[in-house]
PDB file of N, CA and C in Angstrom:
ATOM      1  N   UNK A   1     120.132  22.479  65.811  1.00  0.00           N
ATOM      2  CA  UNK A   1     120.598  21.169  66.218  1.00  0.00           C
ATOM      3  C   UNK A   1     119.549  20.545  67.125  1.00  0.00           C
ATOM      4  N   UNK A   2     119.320  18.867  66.644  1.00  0.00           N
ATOM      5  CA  UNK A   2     118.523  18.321  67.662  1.00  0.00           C
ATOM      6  C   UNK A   2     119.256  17.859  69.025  1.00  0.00           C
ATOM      7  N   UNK A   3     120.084  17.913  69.542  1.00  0.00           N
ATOM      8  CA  UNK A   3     120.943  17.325  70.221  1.00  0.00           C
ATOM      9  C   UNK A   3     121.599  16.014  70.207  1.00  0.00           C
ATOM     10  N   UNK A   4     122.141  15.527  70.986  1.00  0.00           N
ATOM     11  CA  UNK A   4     123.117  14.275  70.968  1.00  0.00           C
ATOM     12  C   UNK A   4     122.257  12.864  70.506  1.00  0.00           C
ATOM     13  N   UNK A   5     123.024  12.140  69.899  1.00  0.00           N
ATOM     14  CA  UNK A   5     122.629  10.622  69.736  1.00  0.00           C
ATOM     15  C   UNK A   5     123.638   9.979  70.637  1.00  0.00           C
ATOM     16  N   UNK A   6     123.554   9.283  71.331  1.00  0.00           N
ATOM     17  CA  UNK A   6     124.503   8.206  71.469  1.00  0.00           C
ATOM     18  C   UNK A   6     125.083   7.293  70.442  1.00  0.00           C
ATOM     19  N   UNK A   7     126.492   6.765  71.005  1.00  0.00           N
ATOM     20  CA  UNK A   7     127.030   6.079  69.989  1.00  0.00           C
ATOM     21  C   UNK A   7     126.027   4.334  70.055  1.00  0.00           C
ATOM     22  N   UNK A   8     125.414   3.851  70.661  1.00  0.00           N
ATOM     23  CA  UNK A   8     125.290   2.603  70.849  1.00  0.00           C
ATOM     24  C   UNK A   8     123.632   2.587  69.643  1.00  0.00           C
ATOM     25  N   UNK A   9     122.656   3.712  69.935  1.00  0.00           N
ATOM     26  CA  UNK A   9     121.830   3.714  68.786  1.00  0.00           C
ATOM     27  C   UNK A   9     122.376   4.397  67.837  1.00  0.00           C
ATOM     28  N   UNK A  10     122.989   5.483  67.768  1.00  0.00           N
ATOM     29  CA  UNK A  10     123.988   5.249  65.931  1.00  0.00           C
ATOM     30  C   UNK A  10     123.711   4.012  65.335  1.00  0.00           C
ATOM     31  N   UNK A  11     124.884   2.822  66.263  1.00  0.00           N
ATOM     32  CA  UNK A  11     125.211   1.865  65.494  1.00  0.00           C
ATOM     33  C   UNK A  11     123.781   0.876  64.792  1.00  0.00           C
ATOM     34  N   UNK A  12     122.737   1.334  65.892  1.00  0.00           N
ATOM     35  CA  UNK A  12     121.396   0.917  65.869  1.00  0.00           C
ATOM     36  C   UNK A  12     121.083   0.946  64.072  1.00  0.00           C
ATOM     37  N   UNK A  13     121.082   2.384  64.086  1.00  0.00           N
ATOM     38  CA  UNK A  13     120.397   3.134  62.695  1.00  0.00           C
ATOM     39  C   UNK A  13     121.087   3.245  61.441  1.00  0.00           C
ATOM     40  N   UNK A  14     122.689   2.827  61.285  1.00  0.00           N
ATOM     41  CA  UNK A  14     123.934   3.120  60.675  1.00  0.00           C
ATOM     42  C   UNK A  14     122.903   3.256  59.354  1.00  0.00           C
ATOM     43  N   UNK A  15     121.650   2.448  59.503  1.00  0.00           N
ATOM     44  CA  UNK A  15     121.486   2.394  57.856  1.00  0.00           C
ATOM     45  C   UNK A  15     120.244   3.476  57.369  1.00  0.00           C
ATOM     46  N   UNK A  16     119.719   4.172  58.345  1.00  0.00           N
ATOM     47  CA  UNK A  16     118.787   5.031  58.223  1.00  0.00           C
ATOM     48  C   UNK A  16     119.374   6.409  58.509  1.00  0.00           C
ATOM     49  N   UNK A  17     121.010   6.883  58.865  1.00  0.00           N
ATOM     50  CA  UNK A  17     121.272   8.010  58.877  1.00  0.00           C
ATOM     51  C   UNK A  17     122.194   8.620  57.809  1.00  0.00           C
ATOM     52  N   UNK A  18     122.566   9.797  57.554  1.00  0.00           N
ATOM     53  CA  UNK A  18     123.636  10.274  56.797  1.00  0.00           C
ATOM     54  C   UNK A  18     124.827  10.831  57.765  1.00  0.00           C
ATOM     55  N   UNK A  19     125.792   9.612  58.700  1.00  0.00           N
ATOM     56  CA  UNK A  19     127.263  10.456  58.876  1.00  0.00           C
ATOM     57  C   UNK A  19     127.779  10.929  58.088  1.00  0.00           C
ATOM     58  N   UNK A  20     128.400  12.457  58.873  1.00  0.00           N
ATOM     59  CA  UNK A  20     128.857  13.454  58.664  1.00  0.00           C
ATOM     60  C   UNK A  20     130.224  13.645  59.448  1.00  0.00           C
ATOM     61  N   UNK A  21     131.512  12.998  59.025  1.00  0.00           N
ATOM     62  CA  UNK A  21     132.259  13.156  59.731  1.00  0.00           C
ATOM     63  C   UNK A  21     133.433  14.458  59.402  1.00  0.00           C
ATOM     64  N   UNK A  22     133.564  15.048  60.336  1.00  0.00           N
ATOM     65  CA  UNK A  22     133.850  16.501  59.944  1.00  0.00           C
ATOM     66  C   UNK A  22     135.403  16.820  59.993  1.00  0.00           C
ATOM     67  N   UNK A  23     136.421  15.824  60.842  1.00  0.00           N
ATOM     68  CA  UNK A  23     137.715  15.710  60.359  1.00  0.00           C
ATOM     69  C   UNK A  23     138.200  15.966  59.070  1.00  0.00           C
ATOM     70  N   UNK A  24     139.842  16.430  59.300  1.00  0.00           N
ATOM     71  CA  UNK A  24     140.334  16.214  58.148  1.00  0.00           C
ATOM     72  C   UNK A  24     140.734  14.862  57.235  1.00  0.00           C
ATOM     73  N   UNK A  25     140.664  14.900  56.049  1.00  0.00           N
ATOM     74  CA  UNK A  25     140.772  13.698  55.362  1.00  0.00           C
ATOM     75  C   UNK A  25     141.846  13.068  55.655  1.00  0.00           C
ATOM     76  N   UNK A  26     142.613  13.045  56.214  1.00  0.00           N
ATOM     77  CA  UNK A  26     143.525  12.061  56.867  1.00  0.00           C
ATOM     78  C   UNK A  26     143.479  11.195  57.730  1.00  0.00           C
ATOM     79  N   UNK A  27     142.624  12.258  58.956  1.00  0.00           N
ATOM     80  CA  UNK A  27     142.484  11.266  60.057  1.00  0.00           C
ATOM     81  C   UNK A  27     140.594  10.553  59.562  1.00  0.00           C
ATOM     82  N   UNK A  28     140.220  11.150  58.924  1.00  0.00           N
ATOM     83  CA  UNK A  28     139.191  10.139  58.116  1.00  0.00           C
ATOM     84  C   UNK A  28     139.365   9.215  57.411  1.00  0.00           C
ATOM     85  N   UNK A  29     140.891   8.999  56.541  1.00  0.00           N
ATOM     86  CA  UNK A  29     141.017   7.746  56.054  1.00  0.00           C
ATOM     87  C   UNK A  29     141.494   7.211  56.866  1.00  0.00           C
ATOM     88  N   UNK A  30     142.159   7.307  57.833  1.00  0.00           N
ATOM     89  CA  UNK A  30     142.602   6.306  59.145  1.00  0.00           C
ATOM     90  C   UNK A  30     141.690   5.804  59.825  1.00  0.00           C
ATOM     91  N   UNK A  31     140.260   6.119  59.664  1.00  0.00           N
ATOM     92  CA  UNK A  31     139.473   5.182  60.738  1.00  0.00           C
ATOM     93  C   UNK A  31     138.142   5.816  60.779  1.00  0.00           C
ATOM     94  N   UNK A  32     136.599   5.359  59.799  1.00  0.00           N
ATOM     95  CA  UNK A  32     135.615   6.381  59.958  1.00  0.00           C
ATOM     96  C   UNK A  32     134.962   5.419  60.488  1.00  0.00           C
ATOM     97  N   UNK A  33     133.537   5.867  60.183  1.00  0.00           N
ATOM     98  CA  UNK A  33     132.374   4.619  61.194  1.00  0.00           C
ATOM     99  C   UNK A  33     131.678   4.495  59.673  1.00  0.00           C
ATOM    100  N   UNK A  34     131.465   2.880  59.606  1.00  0.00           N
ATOM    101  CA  UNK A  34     131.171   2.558  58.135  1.00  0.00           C
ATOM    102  C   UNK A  34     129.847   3.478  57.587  1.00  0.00           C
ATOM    103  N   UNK A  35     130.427   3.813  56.496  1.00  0.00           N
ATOM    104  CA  UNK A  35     129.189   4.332  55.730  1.00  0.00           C
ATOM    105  C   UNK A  35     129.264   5.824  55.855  1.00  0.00           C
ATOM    106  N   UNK A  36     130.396   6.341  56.562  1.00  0.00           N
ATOM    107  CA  UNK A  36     129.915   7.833  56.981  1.00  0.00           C
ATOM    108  C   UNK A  36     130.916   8.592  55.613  1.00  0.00           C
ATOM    109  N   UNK A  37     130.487   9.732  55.519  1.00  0.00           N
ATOM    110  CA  UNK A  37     131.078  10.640  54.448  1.00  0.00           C
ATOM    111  C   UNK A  37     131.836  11.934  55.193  1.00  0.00           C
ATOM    112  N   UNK A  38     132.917  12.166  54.735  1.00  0.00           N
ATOM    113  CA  UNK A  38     134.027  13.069  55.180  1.00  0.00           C
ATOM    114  C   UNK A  38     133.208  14.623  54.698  1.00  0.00           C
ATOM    115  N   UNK A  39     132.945  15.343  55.129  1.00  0.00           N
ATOM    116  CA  UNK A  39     132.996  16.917  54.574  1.00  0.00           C
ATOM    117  C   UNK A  39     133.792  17.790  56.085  1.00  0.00           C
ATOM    118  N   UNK A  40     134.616  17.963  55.948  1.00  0.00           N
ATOM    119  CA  UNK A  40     136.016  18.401  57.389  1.00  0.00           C
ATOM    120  C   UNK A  40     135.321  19.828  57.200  1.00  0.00           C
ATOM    121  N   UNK A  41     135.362  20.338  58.746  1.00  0.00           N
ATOM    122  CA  UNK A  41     134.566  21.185  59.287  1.00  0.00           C
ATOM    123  C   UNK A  41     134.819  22.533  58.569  1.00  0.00           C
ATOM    124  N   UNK A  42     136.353  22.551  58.331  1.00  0.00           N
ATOM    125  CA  UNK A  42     136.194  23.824  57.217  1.00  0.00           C
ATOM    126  C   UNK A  42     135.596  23.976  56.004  1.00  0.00           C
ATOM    127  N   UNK A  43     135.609  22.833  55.450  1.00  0.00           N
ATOM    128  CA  UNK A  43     134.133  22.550  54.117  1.00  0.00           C
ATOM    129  C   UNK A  43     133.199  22.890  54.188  1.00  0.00           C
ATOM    130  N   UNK A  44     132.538  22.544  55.846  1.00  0.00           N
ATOM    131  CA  UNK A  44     131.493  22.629  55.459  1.00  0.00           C
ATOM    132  C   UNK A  44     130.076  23.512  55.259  1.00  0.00           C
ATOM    133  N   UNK A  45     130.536  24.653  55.111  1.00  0.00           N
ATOM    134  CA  UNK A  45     130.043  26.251  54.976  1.00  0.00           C
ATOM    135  C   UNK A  45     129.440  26.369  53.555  1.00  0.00           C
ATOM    136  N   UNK A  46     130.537  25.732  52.926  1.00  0.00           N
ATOM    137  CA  UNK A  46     130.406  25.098  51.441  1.00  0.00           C
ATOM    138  C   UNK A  46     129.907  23.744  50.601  1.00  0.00           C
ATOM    139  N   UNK A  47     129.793  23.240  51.435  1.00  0.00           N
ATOM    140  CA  UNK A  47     129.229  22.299  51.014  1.00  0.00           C
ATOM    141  C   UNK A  47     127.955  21.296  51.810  1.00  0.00           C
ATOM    142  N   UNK A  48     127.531  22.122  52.441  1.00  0.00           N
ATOM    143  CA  UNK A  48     126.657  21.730  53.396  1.00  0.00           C
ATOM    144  C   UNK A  48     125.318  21.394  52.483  1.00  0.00           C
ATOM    145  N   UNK A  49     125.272  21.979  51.124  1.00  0.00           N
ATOM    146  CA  UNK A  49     123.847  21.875  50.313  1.00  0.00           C
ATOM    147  C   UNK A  49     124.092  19.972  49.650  1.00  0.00           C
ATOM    148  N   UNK A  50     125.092  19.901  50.008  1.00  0.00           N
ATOM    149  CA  UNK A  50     124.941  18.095  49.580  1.00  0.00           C
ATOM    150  C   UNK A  50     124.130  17.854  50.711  1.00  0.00           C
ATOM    151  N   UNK A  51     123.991  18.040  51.781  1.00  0.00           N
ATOM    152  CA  UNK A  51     122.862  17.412  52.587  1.00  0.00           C
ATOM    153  C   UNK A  51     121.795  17.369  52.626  1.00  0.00           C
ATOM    154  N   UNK A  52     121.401  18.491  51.387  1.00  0.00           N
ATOM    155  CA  UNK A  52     119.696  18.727  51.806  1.00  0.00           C
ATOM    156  C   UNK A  52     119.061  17.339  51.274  1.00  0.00           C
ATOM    157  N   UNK A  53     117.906  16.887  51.525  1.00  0.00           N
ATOM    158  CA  UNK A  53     117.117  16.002  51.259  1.00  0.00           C
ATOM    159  C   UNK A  53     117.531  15.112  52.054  1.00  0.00           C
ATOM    160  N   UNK A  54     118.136  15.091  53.312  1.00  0.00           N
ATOM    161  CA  UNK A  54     118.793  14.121  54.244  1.00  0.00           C
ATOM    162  C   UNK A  54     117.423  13.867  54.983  1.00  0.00           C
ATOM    163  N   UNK A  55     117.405  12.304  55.314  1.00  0.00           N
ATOM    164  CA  UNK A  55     116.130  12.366  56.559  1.00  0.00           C
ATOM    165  C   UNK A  55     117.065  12.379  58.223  1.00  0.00           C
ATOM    166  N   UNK A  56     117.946  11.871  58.228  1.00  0.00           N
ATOM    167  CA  UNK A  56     118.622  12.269  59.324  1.00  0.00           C
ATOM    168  C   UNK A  56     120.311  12.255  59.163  1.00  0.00           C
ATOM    169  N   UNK A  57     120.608  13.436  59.659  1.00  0.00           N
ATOM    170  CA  UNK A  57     121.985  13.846  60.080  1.00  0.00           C
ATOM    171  C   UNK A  57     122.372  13.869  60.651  1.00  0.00           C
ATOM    172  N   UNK A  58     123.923  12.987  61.239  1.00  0.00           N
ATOM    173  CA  UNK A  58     124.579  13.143  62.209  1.00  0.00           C
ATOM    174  C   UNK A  58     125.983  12.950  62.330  1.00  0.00           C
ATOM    175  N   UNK A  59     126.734  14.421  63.060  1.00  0.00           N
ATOM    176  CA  UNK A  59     127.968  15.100  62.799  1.00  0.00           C
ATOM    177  C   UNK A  59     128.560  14.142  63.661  1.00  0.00           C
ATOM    178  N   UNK A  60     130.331  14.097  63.685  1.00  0.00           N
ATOM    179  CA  UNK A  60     130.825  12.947  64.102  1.00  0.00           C
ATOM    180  C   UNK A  60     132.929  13.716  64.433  1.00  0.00           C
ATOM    181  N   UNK A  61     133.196  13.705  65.140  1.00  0.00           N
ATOM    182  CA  UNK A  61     134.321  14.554  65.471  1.00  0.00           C
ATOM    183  C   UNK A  61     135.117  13.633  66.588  1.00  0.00           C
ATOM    184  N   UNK A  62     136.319  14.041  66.793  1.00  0.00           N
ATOM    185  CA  UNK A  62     137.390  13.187  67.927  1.00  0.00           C
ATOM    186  C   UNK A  62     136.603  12.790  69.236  1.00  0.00           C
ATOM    187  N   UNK A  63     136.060  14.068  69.820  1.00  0.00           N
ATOM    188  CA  UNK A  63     135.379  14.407  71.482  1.00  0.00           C
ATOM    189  C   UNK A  63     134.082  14.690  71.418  1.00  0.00           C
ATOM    190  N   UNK A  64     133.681  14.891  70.341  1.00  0.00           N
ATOM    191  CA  UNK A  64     131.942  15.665  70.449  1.00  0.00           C
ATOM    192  C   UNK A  64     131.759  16.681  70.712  1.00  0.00           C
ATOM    193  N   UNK A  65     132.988  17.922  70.666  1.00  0.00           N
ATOM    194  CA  UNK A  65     132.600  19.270  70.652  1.00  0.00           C
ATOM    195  C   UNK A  65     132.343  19.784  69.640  1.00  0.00           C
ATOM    196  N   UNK A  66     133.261  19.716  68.169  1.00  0.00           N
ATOM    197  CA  UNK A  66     133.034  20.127  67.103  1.00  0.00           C
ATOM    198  C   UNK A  66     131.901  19.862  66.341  1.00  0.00           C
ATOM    199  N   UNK A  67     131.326  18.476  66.972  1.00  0.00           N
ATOM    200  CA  UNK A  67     130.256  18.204  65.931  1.00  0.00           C
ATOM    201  C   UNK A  67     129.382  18.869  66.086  1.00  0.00           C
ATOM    202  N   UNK A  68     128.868  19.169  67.621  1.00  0.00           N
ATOM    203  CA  UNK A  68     128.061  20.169  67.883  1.00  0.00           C
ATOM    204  C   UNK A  68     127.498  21.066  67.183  1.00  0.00           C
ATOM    205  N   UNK A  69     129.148  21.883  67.333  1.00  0.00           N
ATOM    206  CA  UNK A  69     128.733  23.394  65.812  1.00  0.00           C
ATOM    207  C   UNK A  69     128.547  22.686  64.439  1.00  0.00           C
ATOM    208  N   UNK A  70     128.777  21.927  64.675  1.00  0.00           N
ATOM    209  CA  UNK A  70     128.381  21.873  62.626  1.00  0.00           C
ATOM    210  C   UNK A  70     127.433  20.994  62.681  1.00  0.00           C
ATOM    211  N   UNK A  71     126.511  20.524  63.928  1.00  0.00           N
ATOM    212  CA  UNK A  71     125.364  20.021  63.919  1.00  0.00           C
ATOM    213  C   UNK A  71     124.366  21.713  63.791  1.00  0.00           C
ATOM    214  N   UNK A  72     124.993  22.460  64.360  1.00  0.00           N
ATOM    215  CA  UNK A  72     124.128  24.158  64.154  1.00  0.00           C
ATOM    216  C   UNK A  72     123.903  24.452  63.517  1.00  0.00           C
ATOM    217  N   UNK A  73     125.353  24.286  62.394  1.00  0.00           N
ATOM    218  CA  UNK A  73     125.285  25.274  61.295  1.00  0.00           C
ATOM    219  C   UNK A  73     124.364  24.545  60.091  1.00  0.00           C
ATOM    220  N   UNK A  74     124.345  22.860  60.245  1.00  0.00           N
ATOM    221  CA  UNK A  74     123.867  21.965  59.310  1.00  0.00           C
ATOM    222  C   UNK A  74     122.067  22.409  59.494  1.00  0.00           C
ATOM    223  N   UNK A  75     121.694  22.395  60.270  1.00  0.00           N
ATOM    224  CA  UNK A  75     120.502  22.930  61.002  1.00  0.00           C
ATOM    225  C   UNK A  75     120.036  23.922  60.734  1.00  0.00           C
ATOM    226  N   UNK A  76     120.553  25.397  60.679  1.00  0.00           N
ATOM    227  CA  UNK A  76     120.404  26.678  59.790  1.00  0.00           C
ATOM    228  C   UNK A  76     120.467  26.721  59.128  1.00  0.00           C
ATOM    229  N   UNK A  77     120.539  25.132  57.653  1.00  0.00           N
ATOM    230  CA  UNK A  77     120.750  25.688  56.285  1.00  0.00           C
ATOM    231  C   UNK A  77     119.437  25.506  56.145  1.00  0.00           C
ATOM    232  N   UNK A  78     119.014  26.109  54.776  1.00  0.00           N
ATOM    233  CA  UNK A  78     117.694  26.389  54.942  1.00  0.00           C
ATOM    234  C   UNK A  78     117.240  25.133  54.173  1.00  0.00           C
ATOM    235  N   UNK A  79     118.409  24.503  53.315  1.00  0.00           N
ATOM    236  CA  UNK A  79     118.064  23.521  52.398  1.00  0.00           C
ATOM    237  C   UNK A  79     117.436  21.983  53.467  1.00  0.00           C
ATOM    238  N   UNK A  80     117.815  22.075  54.556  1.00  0.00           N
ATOM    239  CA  UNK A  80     117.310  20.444  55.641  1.00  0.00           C
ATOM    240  C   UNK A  80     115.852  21.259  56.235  1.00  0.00           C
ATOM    241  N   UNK A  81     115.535  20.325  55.812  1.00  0.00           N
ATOM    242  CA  UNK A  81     113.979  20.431  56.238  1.00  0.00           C
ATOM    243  C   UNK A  81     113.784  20.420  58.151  1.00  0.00           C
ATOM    244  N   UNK A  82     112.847  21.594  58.391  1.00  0.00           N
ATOM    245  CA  UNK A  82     112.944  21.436  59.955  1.00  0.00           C
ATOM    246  C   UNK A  82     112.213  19.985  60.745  1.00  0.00           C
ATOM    247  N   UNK A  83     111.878  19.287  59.838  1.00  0.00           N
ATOM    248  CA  UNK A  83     111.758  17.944  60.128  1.00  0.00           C
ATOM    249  C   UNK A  83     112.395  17.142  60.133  1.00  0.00           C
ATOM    250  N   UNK A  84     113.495  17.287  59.673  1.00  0.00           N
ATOM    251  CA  UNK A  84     114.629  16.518  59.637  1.00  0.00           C
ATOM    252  C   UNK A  84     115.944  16.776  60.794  1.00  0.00           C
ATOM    253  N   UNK A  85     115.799  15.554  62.058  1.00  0.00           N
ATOM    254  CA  UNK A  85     116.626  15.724  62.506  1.00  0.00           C
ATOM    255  C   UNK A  85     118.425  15.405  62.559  1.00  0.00           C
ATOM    256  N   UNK A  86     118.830  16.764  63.457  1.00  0.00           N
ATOM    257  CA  UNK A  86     120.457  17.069  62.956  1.00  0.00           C
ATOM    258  C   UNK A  86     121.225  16.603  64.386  1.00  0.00           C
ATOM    259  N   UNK A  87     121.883  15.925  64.695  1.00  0.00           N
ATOM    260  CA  UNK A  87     122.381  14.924  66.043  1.00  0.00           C
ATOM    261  C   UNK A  87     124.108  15.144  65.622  1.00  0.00           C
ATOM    262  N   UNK A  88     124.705  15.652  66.834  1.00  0.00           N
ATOM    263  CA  UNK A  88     125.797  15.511  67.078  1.00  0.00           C
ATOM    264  C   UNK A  88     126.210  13.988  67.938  1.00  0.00           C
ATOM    265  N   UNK A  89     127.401  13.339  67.740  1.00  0.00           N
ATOM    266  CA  UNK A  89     127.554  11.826  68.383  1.00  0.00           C
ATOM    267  C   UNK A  89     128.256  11.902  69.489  1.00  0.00           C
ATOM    268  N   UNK A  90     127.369  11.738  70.698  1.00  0.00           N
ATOM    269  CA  UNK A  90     127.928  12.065  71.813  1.00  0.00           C
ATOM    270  C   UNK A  90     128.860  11.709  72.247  1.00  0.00           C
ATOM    271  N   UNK A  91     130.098  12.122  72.723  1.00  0.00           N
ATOM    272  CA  UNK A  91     131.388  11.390  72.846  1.00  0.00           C
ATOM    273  C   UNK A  91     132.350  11.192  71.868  1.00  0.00           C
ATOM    274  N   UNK A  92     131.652  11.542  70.728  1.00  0.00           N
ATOM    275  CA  UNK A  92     132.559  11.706  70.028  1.00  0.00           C
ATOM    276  C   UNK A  92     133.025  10.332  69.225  1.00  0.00           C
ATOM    277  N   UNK A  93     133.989  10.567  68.494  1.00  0.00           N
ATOM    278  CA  UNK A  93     134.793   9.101  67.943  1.00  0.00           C
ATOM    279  C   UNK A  93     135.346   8.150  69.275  1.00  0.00           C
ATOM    280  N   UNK A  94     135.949   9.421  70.007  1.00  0.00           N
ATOM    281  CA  UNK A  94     136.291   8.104  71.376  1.00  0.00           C
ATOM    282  C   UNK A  94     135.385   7.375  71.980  1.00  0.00           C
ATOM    283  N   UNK A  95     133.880   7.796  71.894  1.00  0.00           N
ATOM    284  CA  UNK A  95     132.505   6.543  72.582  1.00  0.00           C
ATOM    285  C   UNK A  95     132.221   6.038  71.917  1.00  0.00           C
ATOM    286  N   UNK A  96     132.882   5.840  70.059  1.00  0.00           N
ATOM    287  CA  UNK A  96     131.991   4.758  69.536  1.00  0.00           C
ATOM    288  C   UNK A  96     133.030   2.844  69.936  1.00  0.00           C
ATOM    289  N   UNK A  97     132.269   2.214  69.767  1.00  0.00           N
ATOM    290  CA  UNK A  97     132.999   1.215  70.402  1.00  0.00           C
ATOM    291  C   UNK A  97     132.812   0.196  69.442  1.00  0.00           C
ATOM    292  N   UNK A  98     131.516   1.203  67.864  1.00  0.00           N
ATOM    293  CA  UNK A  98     131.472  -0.048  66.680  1.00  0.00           C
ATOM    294  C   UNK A  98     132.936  -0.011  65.986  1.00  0.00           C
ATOM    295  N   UNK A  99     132.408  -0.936  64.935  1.00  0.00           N
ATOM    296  CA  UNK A  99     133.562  -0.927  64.079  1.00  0.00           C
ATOM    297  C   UNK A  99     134.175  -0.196  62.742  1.00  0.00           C
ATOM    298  N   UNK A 100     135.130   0.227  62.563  1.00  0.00           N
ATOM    299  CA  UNK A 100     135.682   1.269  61.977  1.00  0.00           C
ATOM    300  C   UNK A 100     136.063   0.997  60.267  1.00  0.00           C
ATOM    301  N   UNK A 101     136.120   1.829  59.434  1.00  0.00           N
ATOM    302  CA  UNK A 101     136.518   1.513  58.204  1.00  0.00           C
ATOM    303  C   UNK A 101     137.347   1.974  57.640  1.00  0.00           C
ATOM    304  N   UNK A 102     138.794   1.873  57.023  1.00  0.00           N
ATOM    305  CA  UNK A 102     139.904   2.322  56.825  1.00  0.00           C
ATOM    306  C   UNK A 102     139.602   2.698  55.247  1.00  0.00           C
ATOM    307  N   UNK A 103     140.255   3.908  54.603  1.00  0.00           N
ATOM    308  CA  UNK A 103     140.601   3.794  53.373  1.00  0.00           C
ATOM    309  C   UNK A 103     142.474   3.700  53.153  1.00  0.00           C
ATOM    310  N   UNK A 104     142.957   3.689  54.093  1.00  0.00           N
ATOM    311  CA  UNK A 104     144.645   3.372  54.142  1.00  0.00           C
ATOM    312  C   UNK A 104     144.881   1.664  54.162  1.00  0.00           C
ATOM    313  N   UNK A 105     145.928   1.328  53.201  1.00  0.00           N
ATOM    314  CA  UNK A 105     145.991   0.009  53.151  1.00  0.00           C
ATOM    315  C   UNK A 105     147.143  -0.457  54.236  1.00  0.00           C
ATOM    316  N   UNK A 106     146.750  -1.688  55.214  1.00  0.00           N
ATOM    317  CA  UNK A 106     147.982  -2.179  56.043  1.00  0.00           C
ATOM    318  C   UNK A 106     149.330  -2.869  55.152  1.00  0.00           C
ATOM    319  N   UNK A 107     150.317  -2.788  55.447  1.00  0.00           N
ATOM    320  CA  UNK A 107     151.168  -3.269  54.530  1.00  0.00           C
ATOM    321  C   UNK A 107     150.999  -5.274  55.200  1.00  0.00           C
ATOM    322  N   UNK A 108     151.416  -5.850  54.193  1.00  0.00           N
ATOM    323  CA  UNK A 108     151.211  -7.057  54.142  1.00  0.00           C
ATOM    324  C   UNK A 108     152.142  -7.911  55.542  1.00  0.00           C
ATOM    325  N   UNK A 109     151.422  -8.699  56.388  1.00  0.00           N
ATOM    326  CA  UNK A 109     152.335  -8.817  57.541  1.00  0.00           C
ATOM    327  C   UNK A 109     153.406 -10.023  57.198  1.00  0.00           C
ATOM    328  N   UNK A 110     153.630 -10.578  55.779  1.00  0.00           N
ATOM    329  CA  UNK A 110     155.067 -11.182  55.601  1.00  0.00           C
ATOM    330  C   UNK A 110     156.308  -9.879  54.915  1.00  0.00           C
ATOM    331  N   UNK A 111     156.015  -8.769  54.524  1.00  0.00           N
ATOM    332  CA  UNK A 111     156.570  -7.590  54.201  1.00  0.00           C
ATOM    333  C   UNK A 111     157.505  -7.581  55.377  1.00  0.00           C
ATOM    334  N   UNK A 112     159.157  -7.245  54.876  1.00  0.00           N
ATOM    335  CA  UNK A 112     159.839  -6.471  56.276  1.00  0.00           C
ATOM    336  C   UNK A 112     159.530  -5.032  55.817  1.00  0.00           C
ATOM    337  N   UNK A 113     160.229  -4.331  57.015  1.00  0.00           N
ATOM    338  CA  UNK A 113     160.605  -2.628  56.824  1.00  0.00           C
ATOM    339  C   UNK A 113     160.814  -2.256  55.187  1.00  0.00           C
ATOM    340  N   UNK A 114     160.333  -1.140  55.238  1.00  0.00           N
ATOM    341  CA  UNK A 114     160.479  -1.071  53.556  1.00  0.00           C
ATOM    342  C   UNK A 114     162.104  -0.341  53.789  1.00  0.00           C
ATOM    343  N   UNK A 115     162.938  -0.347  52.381  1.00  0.00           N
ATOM    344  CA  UNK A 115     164.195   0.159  52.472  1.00  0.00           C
ATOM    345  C   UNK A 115     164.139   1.545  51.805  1.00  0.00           C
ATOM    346  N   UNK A 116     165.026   2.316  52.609  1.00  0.00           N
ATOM    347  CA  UNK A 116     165.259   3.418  52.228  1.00  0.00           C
ATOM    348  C   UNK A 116     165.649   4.005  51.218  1.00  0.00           C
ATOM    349  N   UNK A 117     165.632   2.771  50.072  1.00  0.00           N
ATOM    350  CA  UNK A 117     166.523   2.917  48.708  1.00  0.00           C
ATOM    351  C   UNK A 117     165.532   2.820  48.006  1.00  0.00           C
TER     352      UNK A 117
END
């Protein structure tokens, strides 16, 4: 792992990195940082070889502890080049302060309560 990025140059680079957000797909369709791709931390042991040929990686979690380790483990695969740096997002999802991208649809705000029938 190269260590932390901040969230404010993230938003800098959104278009020169590969997020890695390591949640489960739930709370990833509720709210990612545009452009980032879900592989949830238990995946990613397994599927970590979609990353190789990445020029930069960076893991993405609630607090910024988890990303950490799977900024490690992304780092020890042998497939990312040791030139290629691996950045956990400091703070986590709670310091980013860009804007978020849903795959859950809001229900329509002239809709009432849906009925139980």
């Amino acid at each position: 792992m190269d260590g932390e990025i901040e969230p404010d140059e993230l938003q800098s680079r959104l278009d020169d990195v590969r997020v890695v957000d390591i949640r489960n797909s739930l709370a990833f369709d509720h709210g990612h940082i545009p452009g980032s791709e879900n592989i949830p931390f238990n995946q990613l042991p397994q599927r970590v070889d979609a990353l190789a040929g990445a020029n930069h990686v960076v893991t993405v979690c609630p607090h910024g502890k988890s990303s950490v380790q799977a900024a490690s483990l992304i780092k020890s695969y042998e497939g990312i080049g040791d030139d290629t740096p691996v950045e956990s997002l400091a703070g986590g999802l709670d310091a980013w302060d860009g804007p978020l991208d849903s795959n859950t649809e809001e229900p329509d705000a002239d809709e009432g309560p849906q009925s139980p029938f």
